[in-house]
C-alpha atoms as a PDB file:
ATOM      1  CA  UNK A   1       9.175   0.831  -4.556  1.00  0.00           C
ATOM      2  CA  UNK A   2       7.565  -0.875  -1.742  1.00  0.00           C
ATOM      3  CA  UNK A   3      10.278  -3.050  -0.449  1.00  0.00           C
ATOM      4  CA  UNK A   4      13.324  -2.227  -2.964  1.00  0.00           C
ATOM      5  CA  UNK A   5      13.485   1.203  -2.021  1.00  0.00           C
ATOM      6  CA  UNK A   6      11.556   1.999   1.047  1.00  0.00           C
ATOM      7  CA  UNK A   7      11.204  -1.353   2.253  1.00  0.00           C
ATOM      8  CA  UNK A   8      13.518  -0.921   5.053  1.00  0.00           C
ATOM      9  CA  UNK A   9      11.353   1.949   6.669  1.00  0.00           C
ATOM     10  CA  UNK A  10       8.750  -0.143   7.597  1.00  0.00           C
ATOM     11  CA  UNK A  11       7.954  -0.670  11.224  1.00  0.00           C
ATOM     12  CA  UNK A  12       8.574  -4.311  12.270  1.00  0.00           C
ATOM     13  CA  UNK A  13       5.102  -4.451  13.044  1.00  0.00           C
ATOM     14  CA  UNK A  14       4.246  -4.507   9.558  1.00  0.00           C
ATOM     15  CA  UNK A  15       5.092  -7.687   8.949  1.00  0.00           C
ATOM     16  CA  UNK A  16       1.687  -8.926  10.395  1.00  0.00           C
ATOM     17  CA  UNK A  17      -0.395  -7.383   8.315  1.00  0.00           C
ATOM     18  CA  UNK A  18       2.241  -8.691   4.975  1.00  0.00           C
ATOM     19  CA  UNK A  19       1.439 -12.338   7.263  1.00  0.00           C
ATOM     20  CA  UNK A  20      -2.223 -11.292   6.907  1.00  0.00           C
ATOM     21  CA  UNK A  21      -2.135 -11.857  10.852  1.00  0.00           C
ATOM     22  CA  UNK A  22      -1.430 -15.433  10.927  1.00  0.00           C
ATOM     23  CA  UNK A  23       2.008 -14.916  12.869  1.00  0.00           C
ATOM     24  CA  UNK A  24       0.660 -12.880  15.786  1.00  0.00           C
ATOM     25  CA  UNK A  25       1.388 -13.773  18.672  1.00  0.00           C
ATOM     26  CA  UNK A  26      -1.716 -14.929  19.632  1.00  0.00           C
ATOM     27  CA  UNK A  27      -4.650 -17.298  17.837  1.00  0.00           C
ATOM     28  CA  UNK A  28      -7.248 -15.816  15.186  1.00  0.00           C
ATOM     29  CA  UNK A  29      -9.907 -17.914  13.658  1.00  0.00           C
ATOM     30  CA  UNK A  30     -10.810 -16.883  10.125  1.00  0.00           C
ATOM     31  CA  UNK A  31     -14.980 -16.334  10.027  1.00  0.00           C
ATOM     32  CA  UNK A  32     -17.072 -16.967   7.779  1.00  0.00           C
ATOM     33  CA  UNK A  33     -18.125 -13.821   5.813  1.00  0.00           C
ATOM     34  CA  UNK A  34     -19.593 -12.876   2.498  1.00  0.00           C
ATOM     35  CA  UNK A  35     -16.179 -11.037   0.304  1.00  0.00           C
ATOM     36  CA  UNK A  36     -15.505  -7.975   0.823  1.00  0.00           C
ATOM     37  CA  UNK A  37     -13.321  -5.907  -1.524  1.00  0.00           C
ATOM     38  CA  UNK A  38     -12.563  -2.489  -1.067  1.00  0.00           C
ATOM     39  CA  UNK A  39     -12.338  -0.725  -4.796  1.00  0.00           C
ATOM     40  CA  UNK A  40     -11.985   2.599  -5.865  1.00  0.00           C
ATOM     41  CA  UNK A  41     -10.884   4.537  -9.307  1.00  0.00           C
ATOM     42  CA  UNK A  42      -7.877   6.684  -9.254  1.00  0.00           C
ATOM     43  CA  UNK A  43      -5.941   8.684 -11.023  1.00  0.00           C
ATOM     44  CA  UNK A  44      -2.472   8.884 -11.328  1.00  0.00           C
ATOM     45  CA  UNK A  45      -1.934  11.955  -9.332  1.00  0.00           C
ATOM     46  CA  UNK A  46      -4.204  10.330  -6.530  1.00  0.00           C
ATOM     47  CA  UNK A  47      -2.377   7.035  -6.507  1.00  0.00           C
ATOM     48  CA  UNK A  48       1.197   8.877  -5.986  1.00  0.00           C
ATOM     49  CA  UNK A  49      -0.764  10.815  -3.543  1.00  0.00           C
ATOM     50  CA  UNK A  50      -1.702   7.343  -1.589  1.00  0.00           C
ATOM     51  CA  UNK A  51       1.693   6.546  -1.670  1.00  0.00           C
ATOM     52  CA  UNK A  52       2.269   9.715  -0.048  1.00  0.00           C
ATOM     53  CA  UNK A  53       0.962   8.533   3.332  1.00  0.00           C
ATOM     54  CA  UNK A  54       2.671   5.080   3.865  1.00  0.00           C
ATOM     55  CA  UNK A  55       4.599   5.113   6.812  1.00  0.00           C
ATOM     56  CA  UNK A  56       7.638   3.879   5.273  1.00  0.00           C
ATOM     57  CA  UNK A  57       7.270   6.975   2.622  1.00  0.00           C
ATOM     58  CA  UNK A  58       7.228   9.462   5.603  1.00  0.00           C
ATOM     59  CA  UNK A  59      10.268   8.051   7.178  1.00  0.00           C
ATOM     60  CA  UNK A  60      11.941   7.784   4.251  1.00  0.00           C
ATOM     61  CA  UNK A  61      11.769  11.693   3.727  1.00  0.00           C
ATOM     62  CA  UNK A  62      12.506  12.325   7.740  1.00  0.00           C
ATOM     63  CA  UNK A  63      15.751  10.346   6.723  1.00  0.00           C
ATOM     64  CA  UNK A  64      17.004  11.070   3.508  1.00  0.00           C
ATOM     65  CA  UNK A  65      15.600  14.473   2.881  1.00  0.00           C
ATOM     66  CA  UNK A  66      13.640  13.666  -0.409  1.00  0.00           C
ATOM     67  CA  UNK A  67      10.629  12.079  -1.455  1.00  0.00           C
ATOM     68  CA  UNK A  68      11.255   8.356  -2.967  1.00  0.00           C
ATOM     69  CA  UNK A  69       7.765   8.521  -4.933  1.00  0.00           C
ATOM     70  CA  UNK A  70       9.789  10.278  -7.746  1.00  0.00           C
ATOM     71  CA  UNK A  71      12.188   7.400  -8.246  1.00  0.00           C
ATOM     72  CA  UNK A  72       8.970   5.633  -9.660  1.00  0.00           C
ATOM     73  CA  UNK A  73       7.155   8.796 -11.169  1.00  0.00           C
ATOM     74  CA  UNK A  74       7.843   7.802 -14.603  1.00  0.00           C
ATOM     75  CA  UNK A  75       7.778   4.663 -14.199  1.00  0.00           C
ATOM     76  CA  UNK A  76       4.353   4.858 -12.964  1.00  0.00           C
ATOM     77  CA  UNK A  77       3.196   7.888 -15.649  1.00  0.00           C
ATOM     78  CA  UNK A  78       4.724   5.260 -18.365  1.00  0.00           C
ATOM     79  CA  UNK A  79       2.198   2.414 -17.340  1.00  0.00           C
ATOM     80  CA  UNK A  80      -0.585   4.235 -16.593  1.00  0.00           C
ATOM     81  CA  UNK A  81      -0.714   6.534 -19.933  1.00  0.00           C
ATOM     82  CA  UNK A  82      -1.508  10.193 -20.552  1.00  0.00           C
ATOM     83  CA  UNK A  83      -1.092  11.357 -17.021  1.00  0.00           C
ATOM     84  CA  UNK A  84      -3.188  14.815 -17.831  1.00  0.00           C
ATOM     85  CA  UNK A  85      -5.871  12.901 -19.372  1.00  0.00           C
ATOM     86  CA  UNK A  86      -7.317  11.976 -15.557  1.00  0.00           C
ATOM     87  CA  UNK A  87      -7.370   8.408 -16.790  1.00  0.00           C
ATOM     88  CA  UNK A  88      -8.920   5.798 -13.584  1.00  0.00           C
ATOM     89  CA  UNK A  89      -7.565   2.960 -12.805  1.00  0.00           C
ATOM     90  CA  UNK A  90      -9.922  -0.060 -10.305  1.00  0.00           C
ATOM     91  CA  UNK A  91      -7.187  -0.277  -7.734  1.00  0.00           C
ATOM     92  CA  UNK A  92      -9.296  -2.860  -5.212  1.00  0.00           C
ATOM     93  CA  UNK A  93      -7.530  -4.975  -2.108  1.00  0.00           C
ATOM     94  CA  UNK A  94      -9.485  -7.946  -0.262  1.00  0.00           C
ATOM     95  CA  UNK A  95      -9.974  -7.913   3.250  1.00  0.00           C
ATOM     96  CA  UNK A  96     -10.375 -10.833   5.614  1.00  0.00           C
ATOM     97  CA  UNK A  97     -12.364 -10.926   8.857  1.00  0.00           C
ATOM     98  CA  UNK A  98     -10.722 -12.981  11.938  1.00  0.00           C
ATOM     99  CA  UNK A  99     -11.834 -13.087  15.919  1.00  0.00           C
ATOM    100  CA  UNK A 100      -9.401 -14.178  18.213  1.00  0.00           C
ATOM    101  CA  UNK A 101      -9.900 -16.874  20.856  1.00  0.00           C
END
């Protein structure tokens, strides 16, 4: 969904953080740090709900009058199991810590 289907709703400005800020246009010096991971267990209904408030998603309804998470609703419920069961999934994303110059 992300870029075949909403992809083009995207600010351009999103591109930096897809760059993980490298190509702004100014310098940033990675630090040293201990990892950090952000991590959390969701259900289905709360990951379509996350999709819910990506920019892209919200333009994409302004636009076209419909919501694009249910082009991948089954898809989704398919991978993820018994939807009513309130199965969790670890969704987790890394995080980086820069300073610029």
């Amino acid at each position: 969904m992300y870029e075949p289907i909403v992809g083009a709703y995207w600010p351009p400005e999103r591109r930096y953080v897809e760059e993980q800020c490298w190509t702004l246009p100014f310098t940033l010096n990675e630090l040293a740090a201990p990892e950090f991971v952000m991590k959390a267990d969701w259900t289905l209904a709360q990951l379509i709900g996350y999709l819910g408030t990506w920019s892209d998603i919200q333009r994409y309804r302004q636009d076209c009058g419909a919501d694009p998470s249910v082009l991948i609703t089954d898809e989704l419920t398919s991978a993820w199991g018994d939807a009513a069961s309130c199965a969790m999934a670890a969704v987790s994303a890394g995080l980086t810590v820069r300073e610029s110059d």
